[in-house]
C-alpha atoms as a PDB file:
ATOM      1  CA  UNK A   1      92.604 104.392  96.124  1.00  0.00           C
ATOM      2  CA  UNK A   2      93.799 101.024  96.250  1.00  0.00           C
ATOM      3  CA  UNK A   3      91.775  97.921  94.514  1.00  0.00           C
ATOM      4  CA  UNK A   4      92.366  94.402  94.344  1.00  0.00           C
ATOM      5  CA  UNK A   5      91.620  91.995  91.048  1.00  0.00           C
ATOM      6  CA  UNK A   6      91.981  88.402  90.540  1.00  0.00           C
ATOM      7  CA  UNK A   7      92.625  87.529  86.699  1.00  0.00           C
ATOM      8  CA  UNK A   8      91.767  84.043  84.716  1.00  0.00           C
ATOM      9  CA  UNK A   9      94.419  83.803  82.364  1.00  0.00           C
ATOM     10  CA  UNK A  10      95.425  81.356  79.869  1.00  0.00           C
ATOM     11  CA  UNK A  11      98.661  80.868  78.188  1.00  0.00           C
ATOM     12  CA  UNK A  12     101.049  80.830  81.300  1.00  0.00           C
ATOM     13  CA  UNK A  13     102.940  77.492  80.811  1.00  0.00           C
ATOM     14  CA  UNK A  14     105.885  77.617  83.764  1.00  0.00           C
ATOM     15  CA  UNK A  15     107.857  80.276  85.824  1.00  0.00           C
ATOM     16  CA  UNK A  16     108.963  82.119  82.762  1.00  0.00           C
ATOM     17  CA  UNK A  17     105.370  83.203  81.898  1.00  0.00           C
ATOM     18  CA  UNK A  18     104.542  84.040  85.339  1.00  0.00           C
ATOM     19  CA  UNK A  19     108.067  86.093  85.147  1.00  0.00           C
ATOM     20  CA  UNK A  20     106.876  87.596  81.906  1.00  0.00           C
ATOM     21  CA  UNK A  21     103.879  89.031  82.957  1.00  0.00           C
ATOM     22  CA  UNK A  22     104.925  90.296  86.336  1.00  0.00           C
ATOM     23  CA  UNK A  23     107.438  92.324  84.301  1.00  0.00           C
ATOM     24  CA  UNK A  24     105.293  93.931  82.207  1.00  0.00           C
ATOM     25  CA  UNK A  25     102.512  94.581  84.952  1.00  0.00           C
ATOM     26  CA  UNK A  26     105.621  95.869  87.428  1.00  0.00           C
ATOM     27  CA  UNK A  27     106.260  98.504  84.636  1.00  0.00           C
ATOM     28  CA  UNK A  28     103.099  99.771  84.223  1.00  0.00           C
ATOM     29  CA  UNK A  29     101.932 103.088  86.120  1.00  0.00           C
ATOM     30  CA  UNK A  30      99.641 102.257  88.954  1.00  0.00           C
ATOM     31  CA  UNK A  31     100.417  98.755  89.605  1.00  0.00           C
ATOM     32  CA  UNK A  32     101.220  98.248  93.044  1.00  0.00           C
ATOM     33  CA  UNK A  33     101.841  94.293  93.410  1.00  0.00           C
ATOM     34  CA  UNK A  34     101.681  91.584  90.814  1.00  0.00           C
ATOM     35  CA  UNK A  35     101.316  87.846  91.592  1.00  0.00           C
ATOM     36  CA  UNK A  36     101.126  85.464  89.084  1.00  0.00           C
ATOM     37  CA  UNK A  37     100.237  81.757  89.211  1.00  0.00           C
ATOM     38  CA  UNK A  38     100.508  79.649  86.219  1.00  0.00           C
ATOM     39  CA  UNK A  39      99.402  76.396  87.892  1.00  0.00           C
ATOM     40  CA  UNK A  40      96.247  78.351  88.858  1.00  0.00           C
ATOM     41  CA  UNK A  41      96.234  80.316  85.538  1.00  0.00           C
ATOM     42  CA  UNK A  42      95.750  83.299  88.018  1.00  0.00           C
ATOM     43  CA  UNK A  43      97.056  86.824  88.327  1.00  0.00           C
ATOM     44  CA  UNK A  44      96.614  88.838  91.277  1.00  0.00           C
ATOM     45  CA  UNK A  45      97.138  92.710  90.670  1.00  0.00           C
ATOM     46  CA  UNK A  46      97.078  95.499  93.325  1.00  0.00           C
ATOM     47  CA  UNK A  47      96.117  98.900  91.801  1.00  0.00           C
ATOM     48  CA  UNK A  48      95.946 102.497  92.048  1.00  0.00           C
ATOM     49  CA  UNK A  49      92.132 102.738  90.647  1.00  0.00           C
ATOM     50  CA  UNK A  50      93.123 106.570  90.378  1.00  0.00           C
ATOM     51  CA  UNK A  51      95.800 105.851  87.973  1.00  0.00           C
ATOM     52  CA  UNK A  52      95.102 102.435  85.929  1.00  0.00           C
ATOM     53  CA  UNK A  53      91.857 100.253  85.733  1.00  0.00           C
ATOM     54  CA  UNK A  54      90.889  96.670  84.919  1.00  0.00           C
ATOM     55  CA  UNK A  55      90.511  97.134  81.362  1.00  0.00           C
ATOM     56  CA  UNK A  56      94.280  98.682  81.208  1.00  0.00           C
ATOM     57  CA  UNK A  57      95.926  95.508  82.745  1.00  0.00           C
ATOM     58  CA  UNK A  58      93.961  92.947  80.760  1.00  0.00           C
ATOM     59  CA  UNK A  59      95.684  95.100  78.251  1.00  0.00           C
ATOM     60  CA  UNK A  60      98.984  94.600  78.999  1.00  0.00           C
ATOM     61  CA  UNK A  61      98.628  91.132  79.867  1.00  0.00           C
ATOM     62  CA  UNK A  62      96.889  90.570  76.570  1.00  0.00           C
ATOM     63  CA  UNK A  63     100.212  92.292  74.179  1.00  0.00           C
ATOM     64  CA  UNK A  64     102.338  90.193  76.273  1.00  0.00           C
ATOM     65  CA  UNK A  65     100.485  87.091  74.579  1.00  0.00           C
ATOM     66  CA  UNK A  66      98.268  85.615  77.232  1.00  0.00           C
ATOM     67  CA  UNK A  67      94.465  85.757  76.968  1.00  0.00           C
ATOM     68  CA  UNK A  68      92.203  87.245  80.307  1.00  0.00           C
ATOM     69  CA  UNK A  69      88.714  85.824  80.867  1.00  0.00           C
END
């Protein structure tokens, strides 16, 4: 099933970040869609809630140096 979740995240500084993460979300198994908004220090992520969860993309977005919450 597919879920929606909208991230606070600190750290993203320009385009690069925002580049960064997508990347690393993109990768991961169960992401569907990634948008990333450093000016809003916001990342959207599109999910397959049978595959990955919440907790398992803060993760990854959390090793790739940025902080969720």
């Amino acid at each position: 099933m597919s879920e929606s979740v909208s991230l606070d995240v600190t750290g993203m500084k320009c385009g690069g970040c925002e580049t960064n993460v997508k990347k690393k979300l993109d990768a991961t198994d169960g992401v569907i869609s990634v948008e990333a908004k450093h000016k809003e220090n916001k990342v959207d992520v599109e999910f397959d809630s049978a595959v990955t969860n919440v907790e398992a993309i803060s993760s990854v977005i959390t090793e790739a140096g940025f902080v969720v919450g």
